[in-house]
N, C-alpha and C. Protein backbone atom coordinates (compact mmCIF):
# COMPACT_ATOMS: atom_id res chain seq x y z
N UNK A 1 -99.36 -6.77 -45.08
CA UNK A 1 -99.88 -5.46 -44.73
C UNK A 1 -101.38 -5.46 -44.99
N UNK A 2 -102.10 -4.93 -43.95
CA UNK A 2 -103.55 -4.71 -44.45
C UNK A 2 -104.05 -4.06 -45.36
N UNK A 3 -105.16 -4.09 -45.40
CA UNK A 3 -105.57 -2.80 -46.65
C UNK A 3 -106.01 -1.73 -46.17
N UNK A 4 -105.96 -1.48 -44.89
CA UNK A 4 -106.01 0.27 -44.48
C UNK A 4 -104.63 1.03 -43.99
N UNK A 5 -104.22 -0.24 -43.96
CA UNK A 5 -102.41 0.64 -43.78
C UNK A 5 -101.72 0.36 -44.86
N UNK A 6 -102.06 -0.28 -46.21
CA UNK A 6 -101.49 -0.32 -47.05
C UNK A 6 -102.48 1.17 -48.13
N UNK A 7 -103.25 1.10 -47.49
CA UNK A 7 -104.21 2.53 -48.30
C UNK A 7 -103.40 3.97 -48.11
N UNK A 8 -103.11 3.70 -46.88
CA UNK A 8 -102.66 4.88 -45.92
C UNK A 8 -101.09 4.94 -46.66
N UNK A 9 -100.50 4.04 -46.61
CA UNK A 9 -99.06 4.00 -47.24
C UNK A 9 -98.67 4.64 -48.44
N UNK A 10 -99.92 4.01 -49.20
CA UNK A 10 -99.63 4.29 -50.80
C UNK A 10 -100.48 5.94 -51.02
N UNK A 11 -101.57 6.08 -50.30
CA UNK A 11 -101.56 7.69 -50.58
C UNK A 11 -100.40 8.63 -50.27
N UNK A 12 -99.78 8.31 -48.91
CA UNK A 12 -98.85 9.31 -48.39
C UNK A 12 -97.80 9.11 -49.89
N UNK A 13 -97.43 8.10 -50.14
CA UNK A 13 -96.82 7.95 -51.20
C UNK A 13 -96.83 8.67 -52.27
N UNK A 14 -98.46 8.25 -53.05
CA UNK A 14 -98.54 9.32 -54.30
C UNK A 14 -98.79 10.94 -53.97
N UNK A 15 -98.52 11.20 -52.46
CA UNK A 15 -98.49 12.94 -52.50
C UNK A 15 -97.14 13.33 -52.73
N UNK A 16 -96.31 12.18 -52.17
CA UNK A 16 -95.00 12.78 -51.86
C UNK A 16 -94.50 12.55 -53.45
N UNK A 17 -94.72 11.31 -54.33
CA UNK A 17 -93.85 11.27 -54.87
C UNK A 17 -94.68 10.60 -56.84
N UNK A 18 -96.08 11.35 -56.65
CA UNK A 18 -97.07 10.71 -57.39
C UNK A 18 -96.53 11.11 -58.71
N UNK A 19 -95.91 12.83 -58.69
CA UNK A 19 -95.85 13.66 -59.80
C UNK A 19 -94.83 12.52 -60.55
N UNK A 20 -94.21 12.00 -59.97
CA UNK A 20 -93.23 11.06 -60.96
C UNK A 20 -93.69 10.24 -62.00
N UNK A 21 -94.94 9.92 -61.62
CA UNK A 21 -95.82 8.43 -62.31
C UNK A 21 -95.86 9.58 -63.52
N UNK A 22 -96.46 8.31 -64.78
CA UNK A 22 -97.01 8.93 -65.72
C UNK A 22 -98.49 9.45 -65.39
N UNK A 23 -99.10 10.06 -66.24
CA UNK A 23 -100.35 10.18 -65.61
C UNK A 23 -101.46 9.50 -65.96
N UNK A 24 -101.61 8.36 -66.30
CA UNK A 24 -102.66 7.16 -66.31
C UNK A 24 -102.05 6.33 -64.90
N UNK A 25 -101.19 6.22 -64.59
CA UNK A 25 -100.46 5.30 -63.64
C UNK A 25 -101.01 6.53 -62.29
N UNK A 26 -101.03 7.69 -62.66
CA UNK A 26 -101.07 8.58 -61.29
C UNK A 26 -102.53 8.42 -61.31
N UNK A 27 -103.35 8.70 -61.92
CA UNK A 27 -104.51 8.87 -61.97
C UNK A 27 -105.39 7.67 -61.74
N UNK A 28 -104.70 6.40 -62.10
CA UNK A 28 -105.68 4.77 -61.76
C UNK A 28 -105.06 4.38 -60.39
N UNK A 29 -103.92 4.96 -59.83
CA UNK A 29 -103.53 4.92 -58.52
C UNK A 29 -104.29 5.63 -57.76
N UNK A 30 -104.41 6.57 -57.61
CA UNK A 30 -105.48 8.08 -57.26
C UNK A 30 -106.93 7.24 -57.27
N UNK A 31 -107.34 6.82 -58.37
CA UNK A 31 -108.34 6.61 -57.97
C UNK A 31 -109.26 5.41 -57.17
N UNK A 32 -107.88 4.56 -57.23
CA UNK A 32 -107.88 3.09 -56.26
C UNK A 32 -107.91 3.29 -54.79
N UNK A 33 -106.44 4.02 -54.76
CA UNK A 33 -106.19 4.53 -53.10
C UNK A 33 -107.06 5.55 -52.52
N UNK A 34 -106.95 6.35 -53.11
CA UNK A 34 -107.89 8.15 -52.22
C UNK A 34 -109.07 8.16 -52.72
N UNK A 35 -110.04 7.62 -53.63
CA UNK A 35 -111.28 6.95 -53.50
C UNK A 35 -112.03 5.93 -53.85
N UNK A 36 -111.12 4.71 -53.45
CA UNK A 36 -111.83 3.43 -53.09
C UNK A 36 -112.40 3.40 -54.27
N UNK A 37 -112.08 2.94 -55.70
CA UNK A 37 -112.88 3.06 -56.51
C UNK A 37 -112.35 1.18 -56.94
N UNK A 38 -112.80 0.54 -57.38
CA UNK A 38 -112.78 -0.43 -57.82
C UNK A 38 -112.47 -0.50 -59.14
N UNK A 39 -111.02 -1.85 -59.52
CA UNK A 39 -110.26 -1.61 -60.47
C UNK A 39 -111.63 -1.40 -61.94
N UNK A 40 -112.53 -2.69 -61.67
CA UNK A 40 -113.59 -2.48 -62.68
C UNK A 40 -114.74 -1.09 -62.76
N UNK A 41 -114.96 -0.27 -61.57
CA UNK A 41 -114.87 0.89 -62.01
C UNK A 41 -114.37 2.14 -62.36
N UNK A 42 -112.84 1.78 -62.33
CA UNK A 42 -111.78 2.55 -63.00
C UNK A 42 -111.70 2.18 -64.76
N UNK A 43 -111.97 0.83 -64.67
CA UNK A 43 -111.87 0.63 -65.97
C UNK A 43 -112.83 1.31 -66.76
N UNK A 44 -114.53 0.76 -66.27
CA UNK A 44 -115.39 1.17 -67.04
C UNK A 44 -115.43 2.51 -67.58
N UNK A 45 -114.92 3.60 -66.39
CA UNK A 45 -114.74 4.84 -66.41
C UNK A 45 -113.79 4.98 -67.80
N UNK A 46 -112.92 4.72 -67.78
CA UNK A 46 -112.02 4.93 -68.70
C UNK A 46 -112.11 4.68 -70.32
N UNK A 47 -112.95 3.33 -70.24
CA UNK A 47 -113.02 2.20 -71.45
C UNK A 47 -112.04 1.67 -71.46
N UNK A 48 -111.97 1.01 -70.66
CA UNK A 48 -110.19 -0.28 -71.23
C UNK A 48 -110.67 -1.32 -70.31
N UNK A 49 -109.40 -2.16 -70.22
CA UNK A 49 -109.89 -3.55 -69.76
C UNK A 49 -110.03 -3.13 -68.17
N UNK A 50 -110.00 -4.32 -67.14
CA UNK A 50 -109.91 -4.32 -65.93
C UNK A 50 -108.47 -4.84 -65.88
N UNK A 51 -108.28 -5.35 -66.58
CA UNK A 51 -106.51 -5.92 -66.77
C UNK A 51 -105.34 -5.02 -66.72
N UNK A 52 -105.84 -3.83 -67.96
CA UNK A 52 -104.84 -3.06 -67.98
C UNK A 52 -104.87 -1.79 -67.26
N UNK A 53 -106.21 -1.64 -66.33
CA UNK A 53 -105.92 -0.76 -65.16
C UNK A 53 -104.84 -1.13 -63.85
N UNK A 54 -105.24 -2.59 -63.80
CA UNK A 54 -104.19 -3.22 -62.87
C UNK A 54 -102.77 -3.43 -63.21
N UNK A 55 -102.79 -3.65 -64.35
CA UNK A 55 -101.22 -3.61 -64.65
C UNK A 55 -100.98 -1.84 -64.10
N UNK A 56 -100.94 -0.82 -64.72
CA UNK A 56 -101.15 0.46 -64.44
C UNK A 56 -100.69 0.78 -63.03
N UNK A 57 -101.87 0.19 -62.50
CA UNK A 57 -101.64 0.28 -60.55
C UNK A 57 -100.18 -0.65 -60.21
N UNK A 58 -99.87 -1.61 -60.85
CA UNK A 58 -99.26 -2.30 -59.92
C UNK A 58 -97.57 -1.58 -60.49
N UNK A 59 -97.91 -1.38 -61.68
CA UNK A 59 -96.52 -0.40 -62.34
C UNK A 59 -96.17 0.65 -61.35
N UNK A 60 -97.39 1.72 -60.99
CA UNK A 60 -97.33 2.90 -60.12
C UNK A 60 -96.68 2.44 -58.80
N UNK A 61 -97.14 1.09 -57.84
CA UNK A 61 -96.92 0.87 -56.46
C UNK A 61 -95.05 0.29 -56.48
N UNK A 62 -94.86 -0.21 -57.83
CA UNK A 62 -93.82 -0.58 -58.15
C UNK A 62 -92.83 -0.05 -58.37
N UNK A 63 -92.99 1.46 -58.82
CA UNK A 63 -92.45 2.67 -58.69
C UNK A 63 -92.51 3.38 -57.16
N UNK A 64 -93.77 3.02 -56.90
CA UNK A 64 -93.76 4.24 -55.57
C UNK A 64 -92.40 3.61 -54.29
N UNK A 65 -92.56 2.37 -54.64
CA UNK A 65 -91.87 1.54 -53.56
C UNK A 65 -90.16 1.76 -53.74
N UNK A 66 -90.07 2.28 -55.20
CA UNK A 66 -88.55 2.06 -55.44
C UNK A 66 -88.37 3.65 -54.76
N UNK A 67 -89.21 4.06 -55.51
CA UNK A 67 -88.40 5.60 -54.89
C UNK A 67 -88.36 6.33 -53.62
N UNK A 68 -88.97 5.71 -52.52
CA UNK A 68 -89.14 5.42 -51.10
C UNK A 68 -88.25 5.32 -50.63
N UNK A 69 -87.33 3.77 -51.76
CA UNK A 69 -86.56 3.08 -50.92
C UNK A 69 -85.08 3.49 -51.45
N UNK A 70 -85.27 4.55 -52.34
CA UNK A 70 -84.26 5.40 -52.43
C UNK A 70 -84.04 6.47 -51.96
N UNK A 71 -84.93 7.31 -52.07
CA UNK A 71 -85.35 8.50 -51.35
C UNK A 71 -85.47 8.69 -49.36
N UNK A 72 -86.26 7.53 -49.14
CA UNK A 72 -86.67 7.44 -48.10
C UNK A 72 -87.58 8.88 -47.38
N UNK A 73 -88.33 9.75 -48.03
CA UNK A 73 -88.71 10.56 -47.87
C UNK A 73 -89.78 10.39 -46.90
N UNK A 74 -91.02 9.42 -46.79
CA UNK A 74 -91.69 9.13 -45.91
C UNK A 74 -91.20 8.59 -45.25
N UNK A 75 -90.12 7.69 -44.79
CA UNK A 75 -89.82 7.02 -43.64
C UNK A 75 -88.94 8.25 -42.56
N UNK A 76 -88.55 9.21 -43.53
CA UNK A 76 -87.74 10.58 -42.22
C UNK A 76 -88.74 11.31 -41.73
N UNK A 77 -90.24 11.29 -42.97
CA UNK A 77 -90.92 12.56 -42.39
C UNK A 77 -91.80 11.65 -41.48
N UNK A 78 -92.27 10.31 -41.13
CA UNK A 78 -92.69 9.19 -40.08
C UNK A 78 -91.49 9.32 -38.54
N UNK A 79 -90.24 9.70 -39.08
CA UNK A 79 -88.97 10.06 -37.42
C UNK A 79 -89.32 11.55 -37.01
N UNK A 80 -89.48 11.91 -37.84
CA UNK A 80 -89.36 13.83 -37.73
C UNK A 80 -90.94 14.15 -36.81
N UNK A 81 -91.82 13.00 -37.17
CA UNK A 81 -93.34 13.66 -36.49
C UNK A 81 -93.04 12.80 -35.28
N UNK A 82 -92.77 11.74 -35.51
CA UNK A 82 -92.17 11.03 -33.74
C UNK A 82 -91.48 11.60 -33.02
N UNK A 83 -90.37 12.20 -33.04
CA UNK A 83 -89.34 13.24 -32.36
C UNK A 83 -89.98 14.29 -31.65
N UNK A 84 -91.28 14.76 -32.94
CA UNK A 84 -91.98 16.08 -32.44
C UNK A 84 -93.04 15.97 -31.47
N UNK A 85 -93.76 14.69 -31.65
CA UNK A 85 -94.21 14.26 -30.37
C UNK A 85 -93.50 13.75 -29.21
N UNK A 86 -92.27 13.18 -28.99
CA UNK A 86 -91.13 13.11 -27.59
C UNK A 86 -91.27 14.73 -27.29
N UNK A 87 -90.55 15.53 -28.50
CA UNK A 87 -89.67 16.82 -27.87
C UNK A 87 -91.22 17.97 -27.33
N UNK A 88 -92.83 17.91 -27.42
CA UNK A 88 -93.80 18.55 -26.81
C UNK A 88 -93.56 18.38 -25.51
N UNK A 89 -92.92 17.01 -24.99
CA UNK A 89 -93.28 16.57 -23.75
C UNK A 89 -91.38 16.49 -22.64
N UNK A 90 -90.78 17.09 -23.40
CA UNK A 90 -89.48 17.00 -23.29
C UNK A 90 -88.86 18.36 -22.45
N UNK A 91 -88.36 18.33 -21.92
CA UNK A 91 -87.70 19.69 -21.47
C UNK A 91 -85.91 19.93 -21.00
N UNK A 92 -85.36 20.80 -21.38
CA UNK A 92 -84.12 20.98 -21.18
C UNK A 92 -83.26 20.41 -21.95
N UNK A 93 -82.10 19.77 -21.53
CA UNK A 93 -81.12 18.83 -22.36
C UNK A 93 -81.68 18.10 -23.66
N UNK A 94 -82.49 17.13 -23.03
CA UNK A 94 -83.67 16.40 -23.94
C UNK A 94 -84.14 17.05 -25.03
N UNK A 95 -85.13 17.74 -24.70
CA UNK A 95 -85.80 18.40 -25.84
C UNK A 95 -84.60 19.18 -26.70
N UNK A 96 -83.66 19.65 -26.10
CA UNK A 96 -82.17 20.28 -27.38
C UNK A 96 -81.54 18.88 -27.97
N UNK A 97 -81.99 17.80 -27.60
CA UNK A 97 -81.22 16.64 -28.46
C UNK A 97 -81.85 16.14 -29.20
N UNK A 98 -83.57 15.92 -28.97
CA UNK A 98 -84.45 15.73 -29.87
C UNK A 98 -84.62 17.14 -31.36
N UNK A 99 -84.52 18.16 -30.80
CA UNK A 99 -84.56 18.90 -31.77
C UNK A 99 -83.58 19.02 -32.67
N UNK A 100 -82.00 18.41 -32.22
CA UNK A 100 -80.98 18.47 -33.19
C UNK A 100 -80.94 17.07 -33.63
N UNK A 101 -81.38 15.75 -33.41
CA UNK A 101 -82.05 14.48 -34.27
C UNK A 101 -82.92 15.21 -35.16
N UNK A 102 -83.90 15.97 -35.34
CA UNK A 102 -84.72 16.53 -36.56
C UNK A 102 -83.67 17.58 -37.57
N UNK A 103 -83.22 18.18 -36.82
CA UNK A 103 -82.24 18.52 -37.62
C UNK A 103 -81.28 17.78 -38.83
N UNK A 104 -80.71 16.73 -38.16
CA UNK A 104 -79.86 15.87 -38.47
C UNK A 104 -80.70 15.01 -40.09
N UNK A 105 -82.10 14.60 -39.46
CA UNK A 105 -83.09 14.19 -40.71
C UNK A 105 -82.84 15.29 -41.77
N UNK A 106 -83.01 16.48 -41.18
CA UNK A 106 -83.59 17.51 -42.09
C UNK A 106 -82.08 17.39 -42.87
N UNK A 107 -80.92 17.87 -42.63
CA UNK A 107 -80.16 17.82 -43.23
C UNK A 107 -79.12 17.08 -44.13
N UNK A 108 -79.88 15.70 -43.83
CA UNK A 108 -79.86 14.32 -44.56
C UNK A 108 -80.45 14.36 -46.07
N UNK A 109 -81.68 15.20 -46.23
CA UNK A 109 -82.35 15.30 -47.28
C UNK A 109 -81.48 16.15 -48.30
N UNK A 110 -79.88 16.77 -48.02
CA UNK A 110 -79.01 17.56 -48.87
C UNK A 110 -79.52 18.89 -49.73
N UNK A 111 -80.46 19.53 -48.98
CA UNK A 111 -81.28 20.28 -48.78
C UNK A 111 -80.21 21.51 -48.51
């Protein structure tokens, strides 16, 4: 994965599911992903090593990934905005089958 779709990944991530992290893990994630800050000026910022900011980050992505892949919360709300772009351009039958596939997401979440 690159590093602008892996940037893009892991923010959508810590919105959806950041509050979970502790908050050194939310906050050295935060400040890697959503502003490009460099692990050594996360560290300096902080006073600690450059070591144990990265451990930190890689704890957080290690988390973010599990609960994704339990949750799957970004991968329905990634079907649900695809659907909604088919069903703009959709009409009749169609667009009532696309709208009950979003449904179907929506009510997957046991909501």
């Amino acid at each position: 994965m690159d590093k602008i779709k892996k940037t893009v990944r892991y923010n959508a991530l810590l919105h959806i599911y950041g509050s979970l992290l502790s908050k050194t893990q939310l906050a050295f994630a935060d400040d890697y992903f959503s502003y490009d800050l460099s692990l050594s000026e996360i560290a300096e910022a902080n006073n600690i090593t450059r070591s144990a900011v990265e451990d930190a980050i890689k704890k957080a992505l290690k988390k973010l990934d599990a609960f994704e892949k339990q949750l799957k919360i970004l991968e329905r709300n990634k079907k649900i905005l695809a659907i909604i772009e088919k069903a703009k351009d959709a009409e009749g039958l169609e667009k009532i089958q696309l709208l009950e596939e979003i449904e179907r997401i929506i009510s997957s979440y046991g909501i």
